[in-house]
Protein backbone atom coordinates (compact mmCIF):
# COMPACT_ATOMS: atom_id res chain seq x y z
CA UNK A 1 -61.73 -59.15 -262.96
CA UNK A 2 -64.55 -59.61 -265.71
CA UNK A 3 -68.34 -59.34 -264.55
CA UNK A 4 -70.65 -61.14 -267.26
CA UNK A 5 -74.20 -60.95 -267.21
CA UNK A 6 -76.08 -63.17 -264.95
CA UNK A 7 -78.30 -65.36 -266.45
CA UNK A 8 -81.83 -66.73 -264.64
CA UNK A 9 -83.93 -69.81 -265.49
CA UNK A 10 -87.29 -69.90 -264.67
CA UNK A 11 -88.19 -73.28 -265.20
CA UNK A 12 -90.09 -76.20 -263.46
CA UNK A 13 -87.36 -75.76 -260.11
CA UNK A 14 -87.86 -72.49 -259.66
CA UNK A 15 -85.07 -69.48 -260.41
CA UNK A 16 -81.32 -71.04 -261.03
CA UNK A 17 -78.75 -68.52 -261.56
CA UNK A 18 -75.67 -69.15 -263.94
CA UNK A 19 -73.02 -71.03 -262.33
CA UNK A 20 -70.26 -68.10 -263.47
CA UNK A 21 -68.15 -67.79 -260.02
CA UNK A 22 -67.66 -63.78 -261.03
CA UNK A 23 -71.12 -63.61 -261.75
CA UNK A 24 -72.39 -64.77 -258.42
CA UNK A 25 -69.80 -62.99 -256.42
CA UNK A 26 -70.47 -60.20 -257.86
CA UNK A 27 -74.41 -60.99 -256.74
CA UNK A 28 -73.17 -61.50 -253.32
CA UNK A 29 -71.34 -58.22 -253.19
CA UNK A 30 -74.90 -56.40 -254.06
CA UNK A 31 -76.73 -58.48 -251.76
CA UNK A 32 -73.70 -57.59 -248.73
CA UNK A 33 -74.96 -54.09 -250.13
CA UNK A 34 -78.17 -54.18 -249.53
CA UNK A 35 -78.10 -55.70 -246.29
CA UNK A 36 -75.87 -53.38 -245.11
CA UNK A 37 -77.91 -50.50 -246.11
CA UNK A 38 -80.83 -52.19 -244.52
CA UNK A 39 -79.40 -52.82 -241.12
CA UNK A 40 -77.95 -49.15 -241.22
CA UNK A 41 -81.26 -47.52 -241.95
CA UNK A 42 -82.54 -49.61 -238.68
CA UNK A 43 -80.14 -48.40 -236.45
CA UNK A 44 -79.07 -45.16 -237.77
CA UNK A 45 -82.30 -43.51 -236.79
CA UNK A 46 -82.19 -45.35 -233.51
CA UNK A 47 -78.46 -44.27 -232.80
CA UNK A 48 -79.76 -40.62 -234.07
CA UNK A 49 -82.59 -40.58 -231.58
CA UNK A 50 -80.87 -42.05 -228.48
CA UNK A 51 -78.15 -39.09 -229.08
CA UNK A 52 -80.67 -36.17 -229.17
CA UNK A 53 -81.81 -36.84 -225.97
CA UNK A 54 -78.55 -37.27 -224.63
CA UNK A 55 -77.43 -33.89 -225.98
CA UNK A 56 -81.04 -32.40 -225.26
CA UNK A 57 -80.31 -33.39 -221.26
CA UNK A 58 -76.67 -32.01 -221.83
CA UNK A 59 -77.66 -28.79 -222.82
CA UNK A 60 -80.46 -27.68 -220.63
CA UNK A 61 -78.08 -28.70 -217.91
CA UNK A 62 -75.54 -26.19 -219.00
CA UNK A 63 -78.22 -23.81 -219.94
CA UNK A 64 -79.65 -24.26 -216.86
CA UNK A 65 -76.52 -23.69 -215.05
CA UNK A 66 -75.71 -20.45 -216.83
CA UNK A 67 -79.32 -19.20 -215.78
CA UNK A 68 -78.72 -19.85 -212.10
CA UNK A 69 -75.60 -18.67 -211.85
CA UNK A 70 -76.51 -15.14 -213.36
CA UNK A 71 -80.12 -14.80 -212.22
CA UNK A 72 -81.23 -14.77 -215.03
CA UNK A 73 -85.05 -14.83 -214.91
CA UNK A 74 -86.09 -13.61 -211.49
């Protein structure tokens, strides 16, 4: 599979790209790219967020637990 060197016209119309079907696909793969990255560095933080405060419950739970149950602090 060849990838040549896509070519842009700025004329009267606007921006055209070449009509090479490589070419574009290739385009279309880097543009897939960069959306994925984009909607990954949305929800990424989100997803890493929503977690810490699950785990942060989790753990004082147990810590909590293992404090009781030796009197620990009294």
């Amino acid at each position: 599979m060849k990838y040549e060197a896509v070519s842009f016209d700025f004329g009267r119309h606007g921006t055209r790209v070449a009509r090479d079907r490589d070419a574009l696909s290739f385009n279309a793969f880097f543009i897939l790219l960069l959306v994925l990255s984009l909607v990954l560095s949305l929800v990424l933080p989100i997803l890493a967020l929503i977690l810490t405060f699950i785990l942060t419950f989790i753990f004082a739970r147990i810590f909590m637990h293992i404090f009781v149950s030796f009197n620990i602090g009294d």
